[in-house]
N, C-alpha and C. Protein backbone atom coordinates (compact mmCIF):
# COMPACT_ATOMS: atom_id res chain seq x y z
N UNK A 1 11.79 5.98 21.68
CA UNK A 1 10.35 5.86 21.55
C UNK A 1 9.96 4.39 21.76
N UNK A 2 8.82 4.19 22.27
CA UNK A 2 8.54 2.78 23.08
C UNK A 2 8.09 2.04 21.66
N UNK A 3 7.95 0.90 21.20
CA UNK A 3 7.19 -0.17 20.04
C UNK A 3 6.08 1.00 20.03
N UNK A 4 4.95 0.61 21.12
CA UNK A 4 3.90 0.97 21.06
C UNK A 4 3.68 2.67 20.60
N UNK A 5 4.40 3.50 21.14
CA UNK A 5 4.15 4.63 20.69
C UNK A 5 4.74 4.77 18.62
N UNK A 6 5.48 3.91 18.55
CA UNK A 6 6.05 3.91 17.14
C UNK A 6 4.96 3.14 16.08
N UNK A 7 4.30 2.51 16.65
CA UNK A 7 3.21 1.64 16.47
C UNK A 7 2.26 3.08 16.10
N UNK A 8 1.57 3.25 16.98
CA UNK A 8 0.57 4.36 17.11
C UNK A 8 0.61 5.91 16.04
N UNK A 9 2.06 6.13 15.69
CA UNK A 9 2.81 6.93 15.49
C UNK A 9 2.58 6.30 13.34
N UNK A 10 2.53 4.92 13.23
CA UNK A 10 3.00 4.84 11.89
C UNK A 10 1.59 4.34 11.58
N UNK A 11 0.53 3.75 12.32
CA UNK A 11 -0.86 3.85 11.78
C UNK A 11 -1.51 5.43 11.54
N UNK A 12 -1.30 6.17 12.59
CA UNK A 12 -1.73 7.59 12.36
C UNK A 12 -1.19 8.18 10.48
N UNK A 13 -0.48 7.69 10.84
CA UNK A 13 0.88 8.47 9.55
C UNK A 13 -0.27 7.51 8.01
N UNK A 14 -0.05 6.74 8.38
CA UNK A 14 -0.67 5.35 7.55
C UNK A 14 -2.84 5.93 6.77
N UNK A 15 -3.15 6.35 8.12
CA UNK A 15 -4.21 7.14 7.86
C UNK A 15 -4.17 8.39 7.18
N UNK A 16 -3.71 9.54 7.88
CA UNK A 16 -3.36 10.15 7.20
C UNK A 16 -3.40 10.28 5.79
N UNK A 17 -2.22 9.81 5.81
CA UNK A 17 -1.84 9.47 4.13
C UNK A 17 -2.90 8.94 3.07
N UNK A 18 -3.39 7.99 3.66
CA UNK A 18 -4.78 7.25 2.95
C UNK A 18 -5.90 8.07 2.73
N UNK A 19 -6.05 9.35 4.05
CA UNK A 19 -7.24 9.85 3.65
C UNK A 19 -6.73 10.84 2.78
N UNK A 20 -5.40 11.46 2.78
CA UNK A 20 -5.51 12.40 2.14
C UNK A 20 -5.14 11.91 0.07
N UNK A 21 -4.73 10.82 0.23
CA UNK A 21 -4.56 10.66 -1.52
C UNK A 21 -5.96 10.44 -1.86
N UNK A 22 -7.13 9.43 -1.28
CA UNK A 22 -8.24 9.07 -1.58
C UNK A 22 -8.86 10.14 -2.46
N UNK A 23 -8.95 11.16 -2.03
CA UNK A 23 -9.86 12.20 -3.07
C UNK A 23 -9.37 11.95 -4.09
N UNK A 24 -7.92 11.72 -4.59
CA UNK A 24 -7.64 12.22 -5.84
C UNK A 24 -7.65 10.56 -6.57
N UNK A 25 -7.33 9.41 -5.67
CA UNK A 25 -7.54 8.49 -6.03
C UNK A 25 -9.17 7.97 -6.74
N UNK A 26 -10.04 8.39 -6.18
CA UNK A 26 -11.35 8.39 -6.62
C UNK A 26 -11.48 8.82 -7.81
N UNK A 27 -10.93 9.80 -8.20
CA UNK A 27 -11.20 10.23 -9.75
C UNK A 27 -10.27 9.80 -10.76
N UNK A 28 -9.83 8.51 -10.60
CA UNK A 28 -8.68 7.63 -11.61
C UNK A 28 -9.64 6.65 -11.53
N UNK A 29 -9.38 5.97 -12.92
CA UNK A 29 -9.58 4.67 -13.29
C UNK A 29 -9.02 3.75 -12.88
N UNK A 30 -9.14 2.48 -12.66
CA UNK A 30 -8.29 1.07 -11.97
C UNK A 30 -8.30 0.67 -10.66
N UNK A 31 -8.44 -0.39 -10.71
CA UNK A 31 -8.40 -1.12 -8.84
C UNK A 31 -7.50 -0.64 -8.06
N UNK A 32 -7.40 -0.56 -6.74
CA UNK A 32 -6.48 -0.42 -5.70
C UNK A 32 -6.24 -1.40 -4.99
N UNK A 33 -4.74 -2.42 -4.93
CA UNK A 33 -4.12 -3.16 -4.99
C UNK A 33 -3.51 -2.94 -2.88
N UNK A 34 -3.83 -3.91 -2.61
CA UNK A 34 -3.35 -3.81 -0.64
C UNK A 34 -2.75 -4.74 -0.37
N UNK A 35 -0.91 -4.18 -0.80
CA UNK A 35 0.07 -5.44 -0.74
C UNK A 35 0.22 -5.68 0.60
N UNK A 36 -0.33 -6.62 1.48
CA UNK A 36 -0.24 -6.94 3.03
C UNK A 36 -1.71 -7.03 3.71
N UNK A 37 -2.04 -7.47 3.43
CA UNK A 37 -3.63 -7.34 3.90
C UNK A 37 -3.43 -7.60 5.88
N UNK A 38 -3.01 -8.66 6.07
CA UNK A 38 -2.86 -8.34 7.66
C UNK A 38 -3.85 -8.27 8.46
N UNK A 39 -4.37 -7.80 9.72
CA UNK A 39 -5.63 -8.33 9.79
C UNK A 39 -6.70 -7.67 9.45
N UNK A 40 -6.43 -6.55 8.22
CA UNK A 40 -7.18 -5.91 7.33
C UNK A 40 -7.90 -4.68 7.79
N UNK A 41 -7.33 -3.79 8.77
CA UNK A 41 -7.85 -2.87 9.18
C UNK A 41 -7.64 -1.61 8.21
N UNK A 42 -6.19 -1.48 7.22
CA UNK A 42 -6.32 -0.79 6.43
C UNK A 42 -7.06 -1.22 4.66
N UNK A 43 -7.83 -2.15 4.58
CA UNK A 43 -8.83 -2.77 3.69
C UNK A 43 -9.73 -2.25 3.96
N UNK A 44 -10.54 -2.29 5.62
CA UNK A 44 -11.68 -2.05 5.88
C UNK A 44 -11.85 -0.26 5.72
N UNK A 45 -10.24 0.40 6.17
CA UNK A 45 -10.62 2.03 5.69
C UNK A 45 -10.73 2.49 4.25
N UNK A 46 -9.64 1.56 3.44
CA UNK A 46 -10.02 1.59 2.38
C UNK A 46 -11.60 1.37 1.39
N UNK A 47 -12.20 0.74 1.82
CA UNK A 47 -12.90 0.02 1.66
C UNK A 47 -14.32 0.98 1.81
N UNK A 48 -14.06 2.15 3.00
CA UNK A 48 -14.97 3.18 3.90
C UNK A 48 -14.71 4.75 2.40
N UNK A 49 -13.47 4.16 2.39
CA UNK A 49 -12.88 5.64 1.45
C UNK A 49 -13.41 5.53 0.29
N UNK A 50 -12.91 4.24 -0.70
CA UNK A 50 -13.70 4.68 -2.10
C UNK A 50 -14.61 3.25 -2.32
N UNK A 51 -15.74 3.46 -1.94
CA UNK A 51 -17.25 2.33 -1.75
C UNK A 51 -16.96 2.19 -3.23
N UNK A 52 -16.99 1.13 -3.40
CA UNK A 52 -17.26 0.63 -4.58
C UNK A 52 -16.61 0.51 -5.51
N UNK A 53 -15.19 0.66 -5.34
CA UNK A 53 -13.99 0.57 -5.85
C UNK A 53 -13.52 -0.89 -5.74
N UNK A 54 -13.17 -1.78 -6.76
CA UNK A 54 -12.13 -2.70 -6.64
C UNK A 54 -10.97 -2.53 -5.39
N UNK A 55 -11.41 -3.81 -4.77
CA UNK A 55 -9.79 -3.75 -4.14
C UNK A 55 -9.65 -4.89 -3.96
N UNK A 56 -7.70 -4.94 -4.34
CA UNK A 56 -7.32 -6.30 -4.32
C UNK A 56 -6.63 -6.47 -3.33
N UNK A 57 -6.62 -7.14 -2.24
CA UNK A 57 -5.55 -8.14 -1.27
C UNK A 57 -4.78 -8.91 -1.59
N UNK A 58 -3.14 -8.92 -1.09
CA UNK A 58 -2.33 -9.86 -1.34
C UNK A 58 -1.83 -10.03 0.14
N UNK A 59 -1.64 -11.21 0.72
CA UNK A 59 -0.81 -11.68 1.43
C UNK A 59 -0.37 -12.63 1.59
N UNK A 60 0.49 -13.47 2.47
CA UNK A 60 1.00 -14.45 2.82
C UNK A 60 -0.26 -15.58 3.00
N UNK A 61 -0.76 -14.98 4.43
CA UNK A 61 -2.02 -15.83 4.74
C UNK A 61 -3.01 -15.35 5.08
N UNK A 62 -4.29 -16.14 5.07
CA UNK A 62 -5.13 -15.23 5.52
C UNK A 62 -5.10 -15.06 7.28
N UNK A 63 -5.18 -13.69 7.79
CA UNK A 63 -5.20 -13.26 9.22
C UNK A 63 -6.10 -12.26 9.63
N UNK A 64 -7.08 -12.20 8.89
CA UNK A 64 -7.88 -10.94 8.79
C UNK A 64 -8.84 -10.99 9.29
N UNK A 65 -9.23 -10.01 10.12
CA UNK A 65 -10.76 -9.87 11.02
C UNK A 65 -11.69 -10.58 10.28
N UNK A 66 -12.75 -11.08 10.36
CA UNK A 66 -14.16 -11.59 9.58
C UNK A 66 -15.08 -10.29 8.66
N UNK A 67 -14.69 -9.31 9.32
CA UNK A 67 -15.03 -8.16 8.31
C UNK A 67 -14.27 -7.37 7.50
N UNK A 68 -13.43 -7.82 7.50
CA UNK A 68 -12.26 -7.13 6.94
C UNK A 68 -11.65 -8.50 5.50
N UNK A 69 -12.11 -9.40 5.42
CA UNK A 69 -11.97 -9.97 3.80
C UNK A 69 -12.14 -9.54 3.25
N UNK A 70 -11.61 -9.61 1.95
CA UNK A 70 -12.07 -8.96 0.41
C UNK A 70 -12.89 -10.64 0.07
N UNK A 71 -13.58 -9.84 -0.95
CA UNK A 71 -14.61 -11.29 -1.60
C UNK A 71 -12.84 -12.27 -2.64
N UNK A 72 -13.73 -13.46 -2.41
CA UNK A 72 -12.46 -14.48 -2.69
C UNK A 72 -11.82 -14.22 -3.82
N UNK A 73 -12.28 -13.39 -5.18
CA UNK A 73 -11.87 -13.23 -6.59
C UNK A 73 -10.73 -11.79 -6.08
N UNK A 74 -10.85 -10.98 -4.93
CA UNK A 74 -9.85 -10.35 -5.05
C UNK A 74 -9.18 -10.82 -3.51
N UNK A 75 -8.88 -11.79 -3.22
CA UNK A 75 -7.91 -11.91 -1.94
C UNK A 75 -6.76 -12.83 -2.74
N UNK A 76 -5.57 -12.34 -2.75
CA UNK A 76 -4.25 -13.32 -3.00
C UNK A 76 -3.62 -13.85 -2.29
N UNK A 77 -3.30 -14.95 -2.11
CA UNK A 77 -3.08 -15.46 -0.86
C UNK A 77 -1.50 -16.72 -1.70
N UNK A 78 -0.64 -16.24 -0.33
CA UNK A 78 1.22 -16.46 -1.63
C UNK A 78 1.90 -15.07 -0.86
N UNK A 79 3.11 -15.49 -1.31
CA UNK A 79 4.34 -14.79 -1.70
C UNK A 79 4.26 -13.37 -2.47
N UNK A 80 3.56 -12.36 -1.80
CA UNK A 80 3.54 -11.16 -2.36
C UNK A 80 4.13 -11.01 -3.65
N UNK A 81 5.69 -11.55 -3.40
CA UNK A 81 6.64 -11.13 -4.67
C UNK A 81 6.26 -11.86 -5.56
N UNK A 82 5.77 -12.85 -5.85
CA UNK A 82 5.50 -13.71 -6.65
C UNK A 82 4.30 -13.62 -7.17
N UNK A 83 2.95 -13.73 -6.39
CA UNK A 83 1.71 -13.31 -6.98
C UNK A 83 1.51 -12.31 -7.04
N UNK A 84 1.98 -11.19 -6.93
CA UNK A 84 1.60 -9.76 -7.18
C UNK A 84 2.13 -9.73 -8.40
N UNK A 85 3.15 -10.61 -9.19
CA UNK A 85 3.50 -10.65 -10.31
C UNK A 85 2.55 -10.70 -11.24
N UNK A 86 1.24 -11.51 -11.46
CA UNK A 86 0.48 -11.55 -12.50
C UNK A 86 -0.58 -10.64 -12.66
N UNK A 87 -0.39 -9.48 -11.67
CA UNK A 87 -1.05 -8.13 -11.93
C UNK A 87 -0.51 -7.61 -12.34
N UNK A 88 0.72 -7.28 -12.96
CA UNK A 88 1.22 -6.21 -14.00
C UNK A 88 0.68 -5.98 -15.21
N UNK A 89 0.57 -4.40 -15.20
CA UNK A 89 -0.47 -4.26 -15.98
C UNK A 89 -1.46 -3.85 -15.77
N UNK A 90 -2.01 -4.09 -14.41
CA UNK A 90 -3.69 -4.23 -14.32
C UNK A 90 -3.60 -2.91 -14.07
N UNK A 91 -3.08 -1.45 -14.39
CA UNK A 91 -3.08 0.50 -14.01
C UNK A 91 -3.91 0.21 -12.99
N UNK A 92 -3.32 -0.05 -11.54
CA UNK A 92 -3.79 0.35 -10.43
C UNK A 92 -3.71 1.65 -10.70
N UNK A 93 -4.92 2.52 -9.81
CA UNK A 93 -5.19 3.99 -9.33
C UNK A 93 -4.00 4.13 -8.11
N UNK A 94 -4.28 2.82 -7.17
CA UNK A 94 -3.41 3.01 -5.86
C UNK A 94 -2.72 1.38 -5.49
N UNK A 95 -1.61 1.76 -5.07
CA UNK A 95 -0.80 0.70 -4.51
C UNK A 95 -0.51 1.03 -3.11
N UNK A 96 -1.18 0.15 -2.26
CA UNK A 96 -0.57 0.67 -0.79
C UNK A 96 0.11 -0.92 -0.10
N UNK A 97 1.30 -0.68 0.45
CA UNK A 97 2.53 -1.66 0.68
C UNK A 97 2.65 -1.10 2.26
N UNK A 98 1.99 -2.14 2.82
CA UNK A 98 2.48 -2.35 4.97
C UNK A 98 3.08 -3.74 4.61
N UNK A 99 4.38 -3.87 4.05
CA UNK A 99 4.97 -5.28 4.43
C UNK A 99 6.10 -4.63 5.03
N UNK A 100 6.87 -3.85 5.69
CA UNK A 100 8.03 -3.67 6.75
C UNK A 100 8.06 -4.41 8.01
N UNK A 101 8.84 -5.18 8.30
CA UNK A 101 9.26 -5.67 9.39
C UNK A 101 9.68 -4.57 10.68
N UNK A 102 9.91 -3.22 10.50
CA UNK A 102 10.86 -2.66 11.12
C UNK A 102 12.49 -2.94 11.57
N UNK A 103 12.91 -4.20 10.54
CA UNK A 103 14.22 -4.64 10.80
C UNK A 103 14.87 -4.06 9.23
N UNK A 104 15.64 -2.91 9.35
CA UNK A 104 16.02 -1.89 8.38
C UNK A 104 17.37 -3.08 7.30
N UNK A 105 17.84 -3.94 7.58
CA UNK A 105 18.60 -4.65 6.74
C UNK A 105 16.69 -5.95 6.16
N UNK A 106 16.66 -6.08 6.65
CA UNK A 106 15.36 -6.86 5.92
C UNK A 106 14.07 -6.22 5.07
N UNK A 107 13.70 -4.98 5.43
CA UNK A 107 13.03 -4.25 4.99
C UNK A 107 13.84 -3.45 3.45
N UNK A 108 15.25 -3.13 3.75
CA UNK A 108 16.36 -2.96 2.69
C UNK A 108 16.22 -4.27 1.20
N UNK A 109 15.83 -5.20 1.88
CA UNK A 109 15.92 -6.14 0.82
C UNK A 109 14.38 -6.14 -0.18
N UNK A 110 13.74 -6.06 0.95
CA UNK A 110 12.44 -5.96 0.54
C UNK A 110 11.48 -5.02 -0.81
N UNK A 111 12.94 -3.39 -0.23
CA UNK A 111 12.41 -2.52 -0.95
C UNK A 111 13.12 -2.53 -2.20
N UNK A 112 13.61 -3.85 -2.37
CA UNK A 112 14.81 -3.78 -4.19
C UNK A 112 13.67 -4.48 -4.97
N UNK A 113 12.58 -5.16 -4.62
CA UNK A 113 11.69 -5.71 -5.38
C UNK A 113 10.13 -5.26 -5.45
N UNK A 114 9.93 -4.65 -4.30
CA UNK A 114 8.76 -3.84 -3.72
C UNK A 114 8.86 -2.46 -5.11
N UNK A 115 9.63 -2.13 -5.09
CA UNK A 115 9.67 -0.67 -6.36
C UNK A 115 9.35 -0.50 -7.28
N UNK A 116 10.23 -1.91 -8.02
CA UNK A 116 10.45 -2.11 -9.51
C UNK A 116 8.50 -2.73 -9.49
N UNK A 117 7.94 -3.53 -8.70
CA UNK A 117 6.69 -4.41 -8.06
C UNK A 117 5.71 -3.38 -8.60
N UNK A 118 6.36 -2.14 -7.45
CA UNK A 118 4.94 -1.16 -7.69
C UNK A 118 4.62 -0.28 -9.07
N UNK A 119 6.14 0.12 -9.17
CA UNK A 119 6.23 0.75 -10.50
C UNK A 119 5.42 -0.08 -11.65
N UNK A 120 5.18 -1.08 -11.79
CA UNK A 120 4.64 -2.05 -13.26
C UNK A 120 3.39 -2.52 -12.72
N UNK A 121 2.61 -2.32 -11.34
CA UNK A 121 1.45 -2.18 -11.54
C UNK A 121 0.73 -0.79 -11.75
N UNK A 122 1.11 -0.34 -11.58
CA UNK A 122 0.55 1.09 -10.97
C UNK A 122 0.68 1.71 -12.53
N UNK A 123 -1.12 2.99 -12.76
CA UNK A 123 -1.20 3.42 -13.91
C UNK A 123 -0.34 4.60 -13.89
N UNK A 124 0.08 5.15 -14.87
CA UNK A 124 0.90 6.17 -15.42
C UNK A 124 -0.17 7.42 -14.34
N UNK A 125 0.39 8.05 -13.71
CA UNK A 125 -0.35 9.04 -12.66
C UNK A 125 -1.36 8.15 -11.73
N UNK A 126 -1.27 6.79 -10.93
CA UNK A 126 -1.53 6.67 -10.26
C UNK A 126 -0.95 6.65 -8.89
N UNK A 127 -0.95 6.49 -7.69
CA UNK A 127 -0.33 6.67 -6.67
C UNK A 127 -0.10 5.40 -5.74
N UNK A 128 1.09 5.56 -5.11
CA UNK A 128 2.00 4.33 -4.19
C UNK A 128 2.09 5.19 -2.85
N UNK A 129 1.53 4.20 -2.13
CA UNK A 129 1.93 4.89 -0.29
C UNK A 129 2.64 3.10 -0.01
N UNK A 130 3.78 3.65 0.84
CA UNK A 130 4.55 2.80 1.40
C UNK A 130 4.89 2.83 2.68
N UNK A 131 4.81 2.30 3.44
CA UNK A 131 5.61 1.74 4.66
C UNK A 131 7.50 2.00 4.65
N UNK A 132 7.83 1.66 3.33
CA UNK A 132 9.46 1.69 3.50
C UNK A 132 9.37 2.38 2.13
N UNK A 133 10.90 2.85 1.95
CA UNK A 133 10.91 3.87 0.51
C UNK A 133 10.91 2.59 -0.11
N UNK A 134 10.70 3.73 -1.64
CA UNK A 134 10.72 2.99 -2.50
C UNK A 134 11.41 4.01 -4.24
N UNK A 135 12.74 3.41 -3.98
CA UNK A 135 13.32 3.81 -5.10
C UNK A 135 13.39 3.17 -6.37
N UNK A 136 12.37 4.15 -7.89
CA UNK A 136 12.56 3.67 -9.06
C UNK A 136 12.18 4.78 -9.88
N UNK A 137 13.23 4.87 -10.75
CA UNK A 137 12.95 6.64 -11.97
C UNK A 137 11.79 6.71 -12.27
N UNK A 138 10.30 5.37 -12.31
CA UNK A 138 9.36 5.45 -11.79
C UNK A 138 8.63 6.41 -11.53
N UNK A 139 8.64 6.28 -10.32
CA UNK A 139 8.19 6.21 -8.96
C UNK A 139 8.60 8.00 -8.52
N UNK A 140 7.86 9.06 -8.32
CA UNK A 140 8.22 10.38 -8.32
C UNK A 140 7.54 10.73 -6.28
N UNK A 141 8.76 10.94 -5.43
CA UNK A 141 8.31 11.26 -4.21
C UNK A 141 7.25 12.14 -4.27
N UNK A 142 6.50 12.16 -3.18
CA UNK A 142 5.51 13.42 -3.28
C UNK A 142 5.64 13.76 -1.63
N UNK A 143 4.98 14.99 -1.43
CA UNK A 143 5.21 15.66 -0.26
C UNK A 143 3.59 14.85 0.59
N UNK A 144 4.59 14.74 2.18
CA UNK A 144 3.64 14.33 2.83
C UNK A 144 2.86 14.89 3.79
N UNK A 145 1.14 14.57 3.86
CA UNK A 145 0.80 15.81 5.02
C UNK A 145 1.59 16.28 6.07
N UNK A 146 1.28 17.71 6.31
CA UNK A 146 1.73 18.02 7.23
C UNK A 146 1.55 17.51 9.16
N UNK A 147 0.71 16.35 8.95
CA UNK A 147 0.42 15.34 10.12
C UNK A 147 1.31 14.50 10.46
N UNK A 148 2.09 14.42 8.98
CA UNK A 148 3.36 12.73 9.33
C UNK A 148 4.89 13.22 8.92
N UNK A 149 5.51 12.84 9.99
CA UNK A 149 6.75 12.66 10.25
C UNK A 149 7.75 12.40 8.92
N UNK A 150 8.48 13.28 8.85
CA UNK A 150 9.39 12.49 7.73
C UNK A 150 9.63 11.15 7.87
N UNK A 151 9.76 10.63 6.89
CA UNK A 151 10.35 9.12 6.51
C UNK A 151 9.67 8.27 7.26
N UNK A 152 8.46 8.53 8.11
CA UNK A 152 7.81 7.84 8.73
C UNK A 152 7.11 6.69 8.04
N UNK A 153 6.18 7.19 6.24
CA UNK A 153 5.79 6.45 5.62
C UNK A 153 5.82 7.70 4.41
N UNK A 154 5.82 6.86 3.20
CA UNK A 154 5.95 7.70 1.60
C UNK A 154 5.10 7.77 1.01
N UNK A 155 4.98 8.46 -0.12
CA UNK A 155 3.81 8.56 -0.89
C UNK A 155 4.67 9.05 -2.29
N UNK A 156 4.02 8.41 -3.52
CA UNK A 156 4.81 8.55 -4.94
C UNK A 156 3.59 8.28 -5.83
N UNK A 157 3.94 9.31 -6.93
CA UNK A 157 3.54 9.25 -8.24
C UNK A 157 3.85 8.34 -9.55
N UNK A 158 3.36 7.42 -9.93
CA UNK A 158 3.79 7.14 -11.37
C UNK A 158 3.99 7.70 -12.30
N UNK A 159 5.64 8.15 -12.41
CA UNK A 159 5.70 9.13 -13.97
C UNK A 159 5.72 8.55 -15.13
């Protein structure tokens, strides 16, 4: 499969997924947390999905379309692993994680801190969509639409 079609293939999957937890995300309490902001095209759907919902951005730097910022009190800007640290706690409704490289020994490393990360923000029955798995007794798989590809991208429960 070409970049581009794998590309095309893991935003679809990426949508998907987003539209279909949103309903249930809407009727939980707590911000929704967008570890990778990037140039914020999944902020701006977010953003379309639950109006008026908290949402927080974390990334490296800022790279994000001009419409696609979060207002400055929720953009984090750092070391994901590190500033996403002083949100524990905060019972996100939703945690959504696009930091994969597609390089499966780097993305491997990624997901030993990304888990334990999501698991301790995220409220007791709130929900995690990921880019790469994410293993923690946590963290409960859930089944993905019937639109996306296995293992393409995940979706988990906080038990």
């Amino acid at each position: 499969m070409s970049r581009l079609d794998s590309f095309i293939r893991r935003m679809t999957a990426q949508r998907d997924i987003l539209d279909h937890v949103c309903a249930e995300v809407a009727k939980m309490e707590g911000p929704v947390l967008e570890l990778g902001l990037g140039n914020g095209r999944t902020f701006h759907h977010l953003r379309e999905r639950l109006p008026g919902r908290r949402i927080v951005a974390f990334d490296r730097a800022l790279a994000a379309h001009a419409s696609s910022i979060p207002e400055a009190e929720n953009l984090v800007l750092g070391e994901i692993r590190e500033t996403a640290r002083r949100f524990i706690g905060i019972d996100a409704a939703l945690v959504h994680a696009d930091i994969g490289t597609g390089y499966e020994d780097r993305d491997a490393v990624t997901s030993t801190w990304l888990s334990d990360l999501t698991a301790r923000l995220l409220r007791v029955g709130g929900i995690a969509v990921s880019g790469t798995p994410l293993d923690h007794p946590q963290l409960q798989r859930l089944p993905l639409p019937p639109s996306v590809p296995a293992d393409r991208y995940f979706i988990y429960r906080r038990v």
